[in-house]
PDB file of N, CA and C in Angstrom:
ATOM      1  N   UNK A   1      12.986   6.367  -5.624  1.00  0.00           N
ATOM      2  CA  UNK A   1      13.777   7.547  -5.369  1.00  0.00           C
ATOM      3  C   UNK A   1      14.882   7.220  -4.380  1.00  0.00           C
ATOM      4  N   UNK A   2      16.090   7.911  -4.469  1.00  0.00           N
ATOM      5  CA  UNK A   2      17.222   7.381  -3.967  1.00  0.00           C
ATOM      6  C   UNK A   2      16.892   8.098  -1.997  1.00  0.00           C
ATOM      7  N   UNK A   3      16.910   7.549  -1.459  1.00  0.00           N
ATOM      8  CA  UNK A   3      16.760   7.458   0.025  1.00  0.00           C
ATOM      9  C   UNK A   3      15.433   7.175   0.744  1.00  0.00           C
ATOM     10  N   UNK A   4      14.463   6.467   0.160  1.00  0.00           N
ATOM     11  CA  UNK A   4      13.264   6.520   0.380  1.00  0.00           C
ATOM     12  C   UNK A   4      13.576   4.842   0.893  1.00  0.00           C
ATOM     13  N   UNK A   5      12.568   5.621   2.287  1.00  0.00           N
ATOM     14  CA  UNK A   5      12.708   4.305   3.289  1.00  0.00           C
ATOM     15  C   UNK A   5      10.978   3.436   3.231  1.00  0.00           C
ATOM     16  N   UNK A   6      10.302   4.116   3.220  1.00  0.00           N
ATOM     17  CA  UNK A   6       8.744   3.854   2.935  1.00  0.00           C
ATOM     18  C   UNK A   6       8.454   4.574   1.195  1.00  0.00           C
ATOM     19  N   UNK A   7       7.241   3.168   1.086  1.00  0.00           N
ATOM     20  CA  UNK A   7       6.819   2.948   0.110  1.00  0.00           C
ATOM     21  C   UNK A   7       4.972   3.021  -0.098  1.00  0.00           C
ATOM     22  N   UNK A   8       4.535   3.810  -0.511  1.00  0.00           N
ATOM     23  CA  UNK A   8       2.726   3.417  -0.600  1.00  0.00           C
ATOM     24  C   UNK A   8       2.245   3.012  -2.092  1.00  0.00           C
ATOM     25  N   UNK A   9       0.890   2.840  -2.164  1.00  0.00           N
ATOM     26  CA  UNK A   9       0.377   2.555  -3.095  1.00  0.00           C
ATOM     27  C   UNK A   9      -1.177   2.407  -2.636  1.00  0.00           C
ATOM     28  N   UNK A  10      -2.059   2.413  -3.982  1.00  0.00           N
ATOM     29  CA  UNK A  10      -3.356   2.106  -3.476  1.00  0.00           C
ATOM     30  C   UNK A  10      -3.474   0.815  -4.123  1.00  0.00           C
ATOM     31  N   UNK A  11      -4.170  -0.094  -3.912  1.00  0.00           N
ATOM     32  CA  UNK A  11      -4.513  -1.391  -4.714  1.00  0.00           C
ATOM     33  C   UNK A  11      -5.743  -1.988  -4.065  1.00  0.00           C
ATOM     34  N   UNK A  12      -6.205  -3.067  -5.367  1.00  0.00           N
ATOM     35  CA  UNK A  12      -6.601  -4.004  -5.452  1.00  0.00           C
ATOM     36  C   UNK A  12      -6.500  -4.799  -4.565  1.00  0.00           C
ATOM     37  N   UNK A  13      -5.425  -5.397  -5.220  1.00  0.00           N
ATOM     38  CA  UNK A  13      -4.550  -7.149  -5.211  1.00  0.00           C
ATOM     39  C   UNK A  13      -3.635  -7.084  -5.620  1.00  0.00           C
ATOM     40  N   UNK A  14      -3.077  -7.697  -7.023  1.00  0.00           N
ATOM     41  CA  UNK A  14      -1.517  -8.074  -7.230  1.00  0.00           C
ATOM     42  C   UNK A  14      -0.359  -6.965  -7.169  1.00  0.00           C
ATOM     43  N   UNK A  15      -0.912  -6.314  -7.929  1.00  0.00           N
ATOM     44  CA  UNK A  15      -0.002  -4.868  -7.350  1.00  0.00           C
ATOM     45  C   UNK A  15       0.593  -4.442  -6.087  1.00  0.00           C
ATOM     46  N   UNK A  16      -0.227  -4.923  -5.413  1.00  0.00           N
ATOM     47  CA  UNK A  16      -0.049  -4.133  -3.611  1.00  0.00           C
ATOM     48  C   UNK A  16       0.756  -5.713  -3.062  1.00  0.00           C
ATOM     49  N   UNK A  17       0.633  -6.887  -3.588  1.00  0.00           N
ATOM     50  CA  UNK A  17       1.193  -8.186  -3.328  1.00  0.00           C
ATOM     51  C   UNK A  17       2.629  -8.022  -3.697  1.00  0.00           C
ATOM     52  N   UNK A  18       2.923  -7.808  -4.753  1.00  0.00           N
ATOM     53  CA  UNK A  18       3.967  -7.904  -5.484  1.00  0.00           C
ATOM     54  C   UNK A  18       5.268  -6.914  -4.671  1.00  0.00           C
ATOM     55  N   UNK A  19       4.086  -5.776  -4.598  1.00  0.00           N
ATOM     56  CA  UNK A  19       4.941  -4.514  -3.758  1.00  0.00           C
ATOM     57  C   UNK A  19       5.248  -5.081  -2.631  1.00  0.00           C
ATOM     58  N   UNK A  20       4.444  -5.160  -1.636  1.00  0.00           N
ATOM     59  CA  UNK A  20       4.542  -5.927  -0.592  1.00  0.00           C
ATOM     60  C   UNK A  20       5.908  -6.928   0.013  1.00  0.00           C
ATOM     61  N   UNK A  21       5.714  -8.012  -1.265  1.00  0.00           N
ATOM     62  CA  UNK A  21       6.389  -8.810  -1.025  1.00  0.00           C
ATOM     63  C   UNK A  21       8.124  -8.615  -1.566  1.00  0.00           C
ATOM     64  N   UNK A  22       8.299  -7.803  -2.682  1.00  0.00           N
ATOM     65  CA  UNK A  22       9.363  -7.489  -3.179  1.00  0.00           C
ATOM     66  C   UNK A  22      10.310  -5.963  -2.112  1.00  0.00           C
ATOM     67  N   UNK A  23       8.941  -5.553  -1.324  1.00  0.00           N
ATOM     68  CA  UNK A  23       9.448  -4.085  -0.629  1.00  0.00           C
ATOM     69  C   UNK A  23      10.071  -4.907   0.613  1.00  0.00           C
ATOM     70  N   UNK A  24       9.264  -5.848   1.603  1.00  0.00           N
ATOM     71  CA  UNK A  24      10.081  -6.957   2.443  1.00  0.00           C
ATOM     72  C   UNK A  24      11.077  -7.205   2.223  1.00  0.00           C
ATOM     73  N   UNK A  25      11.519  -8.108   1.506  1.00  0.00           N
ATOM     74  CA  UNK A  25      12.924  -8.258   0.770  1.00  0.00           C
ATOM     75  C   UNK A  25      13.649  -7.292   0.711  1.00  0.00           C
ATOM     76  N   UNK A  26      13.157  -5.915   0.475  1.00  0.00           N
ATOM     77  CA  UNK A  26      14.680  -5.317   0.034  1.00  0.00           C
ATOM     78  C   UNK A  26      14.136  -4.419   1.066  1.00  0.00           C
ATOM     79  N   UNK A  27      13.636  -4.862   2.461  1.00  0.00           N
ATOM     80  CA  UNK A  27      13.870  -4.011   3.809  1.00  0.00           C
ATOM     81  C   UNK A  27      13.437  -2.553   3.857  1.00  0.00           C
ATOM     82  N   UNK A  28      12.106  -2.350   2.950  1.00  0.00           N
ATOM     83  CA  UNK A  28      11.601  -1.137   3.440  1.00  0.00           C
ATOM     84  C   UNK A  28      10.094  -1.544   3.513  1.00  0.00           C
ATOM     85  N   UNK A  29       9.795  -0.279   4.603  1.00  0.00           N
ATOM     86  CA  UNK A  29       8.419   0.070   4.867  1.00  0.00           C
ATOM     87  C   UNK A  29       7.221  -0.240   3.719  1.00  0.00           C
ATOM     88  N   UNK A  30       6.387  -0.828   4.187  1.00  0.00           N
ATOM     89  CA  UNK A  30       5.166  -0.582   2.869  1.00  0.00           C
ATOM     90  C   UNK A  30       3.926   0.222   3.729  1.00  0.00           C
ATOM     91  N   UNK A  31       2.739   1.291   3.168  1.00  0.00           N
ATOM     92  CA  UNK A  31       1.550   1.129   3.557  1.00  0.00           C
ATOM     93  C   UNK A  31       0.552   1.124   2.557  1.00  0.00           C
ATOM     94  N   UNK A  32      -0.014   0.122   2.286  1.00  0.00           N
ATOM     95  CA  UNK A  32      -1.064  -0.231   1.356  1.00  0.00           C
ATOM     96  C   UNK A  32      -2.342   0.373   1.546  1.00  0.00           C
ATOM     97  N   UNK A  33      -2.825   0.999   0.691  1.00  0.00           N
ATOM     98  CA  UNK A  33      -4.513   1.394   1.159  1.00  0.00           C
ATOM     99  C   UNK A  33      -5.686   0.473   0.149  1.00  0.00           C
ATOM    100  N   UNK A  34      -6.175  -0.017   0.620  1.00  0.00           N
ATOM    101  CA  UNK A  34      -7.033  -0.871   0.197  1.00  0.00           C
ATOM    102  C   UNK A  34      -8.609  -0.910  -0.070  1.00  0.00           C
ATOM    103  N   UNK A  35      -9.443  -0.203  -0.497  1.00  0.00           N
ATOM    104  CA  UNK A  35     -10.668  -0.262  -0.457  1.00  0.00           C
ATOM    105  C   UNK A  35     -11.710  -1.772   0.302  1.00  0.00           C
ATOM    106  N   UNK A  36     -12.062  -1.290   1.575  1.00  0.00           N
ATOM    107  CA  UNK A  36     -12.742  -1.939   2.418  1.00  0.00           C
ATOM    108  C   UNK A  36     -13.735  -3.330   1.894  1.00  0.00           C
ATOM    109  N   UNK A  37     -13.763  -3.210   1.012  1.00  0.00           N
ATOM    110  CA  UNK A  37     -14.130  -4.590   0.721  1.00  0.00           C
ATOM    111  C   UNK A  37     -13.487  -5.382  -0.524  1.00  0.00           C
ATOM    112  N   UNK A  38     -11.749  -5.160  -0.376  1.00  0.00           N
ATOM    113  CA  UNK A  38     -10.706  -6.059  -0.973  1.00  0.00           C
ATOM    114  C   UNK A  38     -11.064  -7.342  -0.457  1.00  0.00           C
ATOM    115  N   UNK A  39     -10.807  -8.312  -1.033  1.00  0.00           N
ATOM    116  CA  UNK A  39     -10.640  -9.452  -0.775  1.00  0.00           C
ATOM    117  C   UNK A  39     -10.072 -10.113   0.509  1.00  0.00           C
ATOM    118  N   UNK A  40     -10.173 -10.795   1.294  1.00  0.00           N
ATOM    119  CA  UNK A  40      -9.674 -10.993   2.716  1.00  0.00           C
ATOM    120  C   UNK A  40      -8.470 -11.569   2.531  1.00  0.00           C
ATOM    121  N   UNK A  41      -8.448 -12.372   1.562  1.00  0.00           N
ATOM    122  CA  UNK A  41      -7.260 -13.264   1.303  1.00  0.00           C
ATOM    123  C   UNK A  41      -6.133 -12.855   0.361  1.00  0.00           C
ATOM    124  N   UNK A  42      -6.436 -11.297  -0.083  1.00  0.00           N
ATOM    125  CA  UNK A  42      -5.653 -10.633  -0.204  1.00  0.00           C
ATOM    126  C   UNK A  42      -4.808  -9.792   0.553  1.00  0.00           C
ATOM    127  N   UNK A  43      -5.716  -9.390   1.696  1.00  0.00           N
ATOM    128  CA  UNK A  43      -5.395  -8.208   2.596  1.00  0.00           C
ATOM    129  C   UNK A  43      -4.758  -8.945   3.416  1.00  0.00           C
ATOM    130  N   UNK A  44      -4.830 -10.305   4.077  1.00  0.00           N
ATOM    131  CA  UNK A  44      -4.146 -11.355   4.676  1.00  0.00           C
ATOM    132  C   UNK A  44      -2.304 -11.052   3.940  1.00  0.00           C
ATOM    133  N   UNK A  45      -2.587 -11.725   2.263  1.00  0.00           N
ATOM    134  CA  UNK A  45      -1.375 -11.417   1.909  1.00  0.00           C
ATOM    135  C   UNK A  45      -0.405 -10.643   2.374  1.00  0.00           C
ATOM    136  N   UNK A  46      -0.760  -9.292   2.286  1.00  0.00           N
ATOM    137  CA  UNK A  46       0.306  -8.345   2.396  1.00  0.00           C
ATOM    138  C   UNK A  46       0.150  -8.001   3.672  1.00  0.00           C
ATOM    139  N   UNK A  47      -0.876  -8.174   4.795  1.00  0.00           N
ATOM    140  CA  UNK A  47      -0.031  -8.418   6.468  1.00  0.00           C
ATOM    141  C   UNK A  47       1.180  -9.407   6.286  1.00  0.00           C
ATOM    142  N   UNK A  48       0.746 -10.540   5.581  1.00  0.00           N
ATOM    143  CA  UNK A  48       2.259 -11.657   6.042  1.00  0.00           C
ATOM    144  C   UNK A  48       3.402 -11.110   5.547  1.00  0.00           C
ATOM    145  N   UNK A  49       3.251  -9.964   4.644  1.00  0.00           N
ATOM    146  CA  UNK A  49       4.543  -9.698   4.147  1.00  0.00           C
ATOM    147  C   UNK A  49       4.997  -8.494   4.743  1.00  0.00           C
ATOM    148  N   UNK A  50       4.051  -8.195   6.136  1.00  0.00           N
ATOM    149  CA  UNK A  50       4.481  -6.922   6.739  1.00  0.00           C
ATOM    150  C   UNK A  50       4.157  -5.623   6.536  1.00  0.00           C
ATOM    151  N   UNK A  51       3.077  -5.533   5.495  1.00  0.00           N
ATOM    152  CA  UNK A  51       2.777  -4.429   5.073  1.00  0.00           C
ATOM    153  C   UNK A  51       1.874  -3.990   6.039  1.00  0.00           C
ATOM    154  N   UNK A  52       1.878  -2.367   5.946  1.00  0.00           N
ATOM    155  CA  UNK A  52       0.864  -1.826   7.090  1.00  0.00           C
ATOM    156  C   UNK A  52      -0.691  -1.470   5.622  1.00  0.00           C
ATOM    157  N   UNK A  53      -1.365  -2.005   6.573  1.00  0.00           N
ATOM    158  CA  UNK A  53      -2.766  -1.643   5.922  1.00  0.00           C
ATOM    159  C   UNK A  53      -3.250  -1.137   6.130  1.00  0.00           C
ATOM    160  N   UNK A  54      -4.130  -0.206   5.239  1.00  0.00           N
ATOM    161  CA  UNK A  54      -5.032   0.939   5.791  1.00  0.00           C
ATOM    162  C   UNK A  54      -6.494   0.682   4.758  1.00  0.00           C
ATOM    163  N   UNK A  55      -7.198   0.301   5.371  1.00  0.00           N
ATOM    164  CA  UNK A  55      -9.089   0.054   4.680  1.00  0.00           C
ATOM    165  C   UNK A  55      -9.699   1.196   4.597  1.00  0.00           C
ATOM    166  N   UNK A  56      -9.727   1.357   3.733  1.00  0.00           N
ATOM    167  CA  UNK A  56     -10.993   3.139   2.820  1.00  0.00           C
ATOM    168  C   UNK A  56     -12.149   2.479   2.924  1.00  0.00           C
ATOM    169  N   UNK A  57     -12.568   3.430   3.454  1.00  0.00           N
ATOM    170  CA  UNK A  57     -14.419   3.081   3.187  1.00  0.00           C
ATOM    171  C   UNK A  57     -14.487   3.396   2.101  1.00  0.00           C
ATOM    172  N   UNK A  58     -15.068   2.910   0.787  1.00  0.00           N
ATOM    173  CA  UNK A  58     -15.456   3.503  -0.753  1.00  0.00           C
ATOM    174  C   UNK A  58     -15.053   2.809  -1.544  1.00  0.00           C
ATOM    175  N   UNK A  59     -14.723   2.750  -2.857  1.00  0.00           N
ATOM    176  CA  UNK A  59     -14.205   2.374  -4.060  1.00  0.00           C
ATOM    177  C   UNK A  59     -12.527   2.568  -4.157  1.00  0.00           C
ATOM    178  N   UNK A  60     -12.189   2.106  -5.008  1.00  0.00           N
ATOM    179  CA  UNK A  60     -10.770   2.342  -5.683  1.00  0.00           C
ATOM    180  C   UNK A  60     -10.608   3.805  -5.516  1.00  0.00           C
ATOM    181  N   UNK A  61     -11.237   4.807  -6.160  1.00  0.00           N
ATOM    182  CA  UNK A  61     -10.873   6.231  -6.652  1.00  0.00           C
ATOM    183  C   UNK A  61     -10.572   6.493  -5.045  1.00  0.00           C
ATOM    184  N   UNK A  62     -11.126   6.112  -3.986  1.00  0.00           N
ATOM    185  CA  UNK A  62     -11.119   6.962  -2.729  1.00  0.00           C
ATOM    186  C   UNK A  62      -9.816   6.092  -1.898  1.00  0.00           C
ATOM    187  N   UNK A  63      -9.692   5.016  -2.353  1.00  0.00           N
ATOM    188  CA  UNK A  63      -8.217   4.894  -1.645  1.00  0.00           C
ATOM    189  C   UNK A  63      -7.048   5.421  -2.104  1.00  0.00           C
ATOM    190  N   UNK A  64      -7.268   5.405  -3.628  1.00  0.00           N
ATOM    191  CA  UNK A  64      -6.233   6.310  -4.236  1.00  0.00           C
ATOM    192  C   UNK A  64      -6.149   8.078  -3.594  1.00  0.00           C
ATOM    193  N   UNK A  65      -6.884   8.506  -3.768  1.00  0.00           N
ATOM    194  CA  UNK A  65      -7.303  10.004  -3.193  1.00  0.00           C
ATOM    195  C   UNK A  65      -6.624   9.999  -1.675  1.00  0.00           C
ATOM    196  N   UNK A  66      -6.779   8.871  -0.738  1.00  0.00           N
ATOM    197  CA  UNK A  66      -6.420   8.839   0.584  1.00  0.00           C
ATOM    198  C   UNK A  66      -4.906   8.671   0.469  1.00  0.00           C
ATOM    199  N   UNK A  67      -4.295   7.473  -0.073  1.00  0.00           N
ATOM    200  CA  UNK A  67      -2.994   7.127  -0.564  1.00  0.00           C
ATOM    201  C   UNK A  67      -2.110   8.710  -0.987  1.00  0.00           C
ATOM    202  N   UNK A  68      -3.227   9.056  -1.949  1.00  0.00           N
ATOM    203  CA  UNK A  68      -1.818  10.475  -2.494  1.00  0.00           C
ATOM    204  C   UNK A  68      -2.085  11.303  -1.331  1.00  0.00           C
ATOM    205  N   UNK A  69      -2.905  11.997  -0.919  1.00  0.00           N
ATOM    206  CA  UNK A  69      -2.662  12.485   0.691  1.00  0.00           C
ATOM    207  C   UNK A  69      -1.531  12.173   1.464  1.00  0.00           C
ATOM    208  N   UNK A  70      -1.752  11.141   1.979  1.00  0.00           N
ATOM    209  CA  UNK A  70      -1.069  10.643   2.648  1.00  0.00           C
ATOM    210  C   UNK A  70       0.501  10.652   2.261  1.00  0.00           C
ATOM    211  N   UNK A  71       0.643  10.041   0.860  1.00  0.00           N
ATOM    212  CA  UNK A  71       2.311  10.339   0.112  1.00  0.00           C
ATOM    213  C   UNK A  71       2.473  11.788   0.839  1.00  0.00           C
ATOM    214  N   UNK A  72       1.890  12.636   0.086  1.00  0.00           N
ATOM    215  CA  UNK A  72       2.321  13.918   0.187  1.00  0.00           C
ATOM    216  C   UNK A  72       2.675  14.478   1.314  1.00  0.00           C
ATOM    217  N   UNK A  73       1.758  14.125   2.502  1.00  0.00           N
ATOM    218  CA  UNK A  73       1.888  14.721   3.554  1.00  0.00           C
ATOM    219  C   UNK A  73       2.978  14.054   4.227  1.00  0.00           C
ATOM    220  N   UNK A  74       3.328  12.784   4.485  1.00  0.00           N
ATOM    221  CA  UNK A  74       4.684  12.291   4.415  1.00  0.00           C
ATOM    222  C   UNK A  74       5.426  12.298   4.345  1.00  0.00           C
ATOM    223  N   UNK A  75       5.616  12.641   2.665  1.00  0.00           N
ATOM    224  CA  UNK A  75       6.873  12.332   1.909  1.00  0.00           C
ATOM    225  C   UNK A  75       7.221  10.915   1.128  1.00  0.00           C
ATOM    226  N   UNK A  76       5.966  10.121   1.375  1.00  0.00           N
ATOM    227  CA  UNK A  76       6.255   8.619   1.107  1.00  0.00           C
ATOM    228  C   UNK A  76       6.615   8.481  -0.618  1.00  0.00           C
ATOM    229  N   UNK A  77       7.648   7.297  -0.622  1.00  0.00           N
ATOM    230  CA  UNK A  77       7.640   7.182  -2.236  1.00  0.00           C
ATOM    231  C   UNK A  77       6.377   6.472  -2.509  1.00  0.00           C
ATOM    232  N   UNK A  78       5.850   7.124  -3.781  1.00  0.00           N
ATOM    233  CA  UNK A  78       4.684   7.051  -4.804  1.00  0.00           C
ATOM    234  C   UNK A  78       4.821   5.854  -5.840  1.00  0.00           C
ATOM    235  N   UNK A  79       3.848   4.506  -5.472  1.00  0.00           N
ATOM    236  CA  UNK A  79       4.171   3.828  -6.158  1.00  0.00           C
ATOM    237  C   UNK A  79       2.926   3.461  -6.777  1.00  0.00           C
ATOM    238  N   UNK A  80       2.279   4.471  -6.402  1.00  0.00           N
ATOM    239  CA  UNK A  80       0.465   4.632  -7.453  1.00  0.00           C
ATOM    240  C   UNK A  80       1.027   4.935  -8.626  1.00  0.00           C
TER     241      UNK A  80
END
């Protein structure tokens, strides 16, 4: 969306990498929500690329659920 300075998403892995690393580059905000037992060497990833992380206690469905919250209450662009 045209003026959107921050970016979220819920993920996995490559998705939230890709974002991550492509949202760096073109100089905006990321916050990733991640279900608490992602991979370490994923969640590593997207710190190096600056992303702010946020760990859900639960599954996928509940970081997503936290993620659109969060958009909304924000304003963040939606990249779930």
């Amino acid at each position: 969306e045209a003026g959107a300075k921050i970016i979220a998403c819920s993920s996995t892995g490559n998705a939230a990498s890709s974002l991550a690393g492509n949202a760096a580059a073109a100089g905006f905000k990321t916050y990733i929500f991640v279900p608490e037992r992602a991979p370490k060497g994923k969640v590593a990833q997207l710190m190096i690329f600056g992303a702010n992380v946020i760990s859900v206690k639960g599954n996928y469905e509940e970081t997503f659920k936290m993620s659109a919250e969060a958009i909304e209450k924000w304003g963040w662009y939606n990249r779930n």
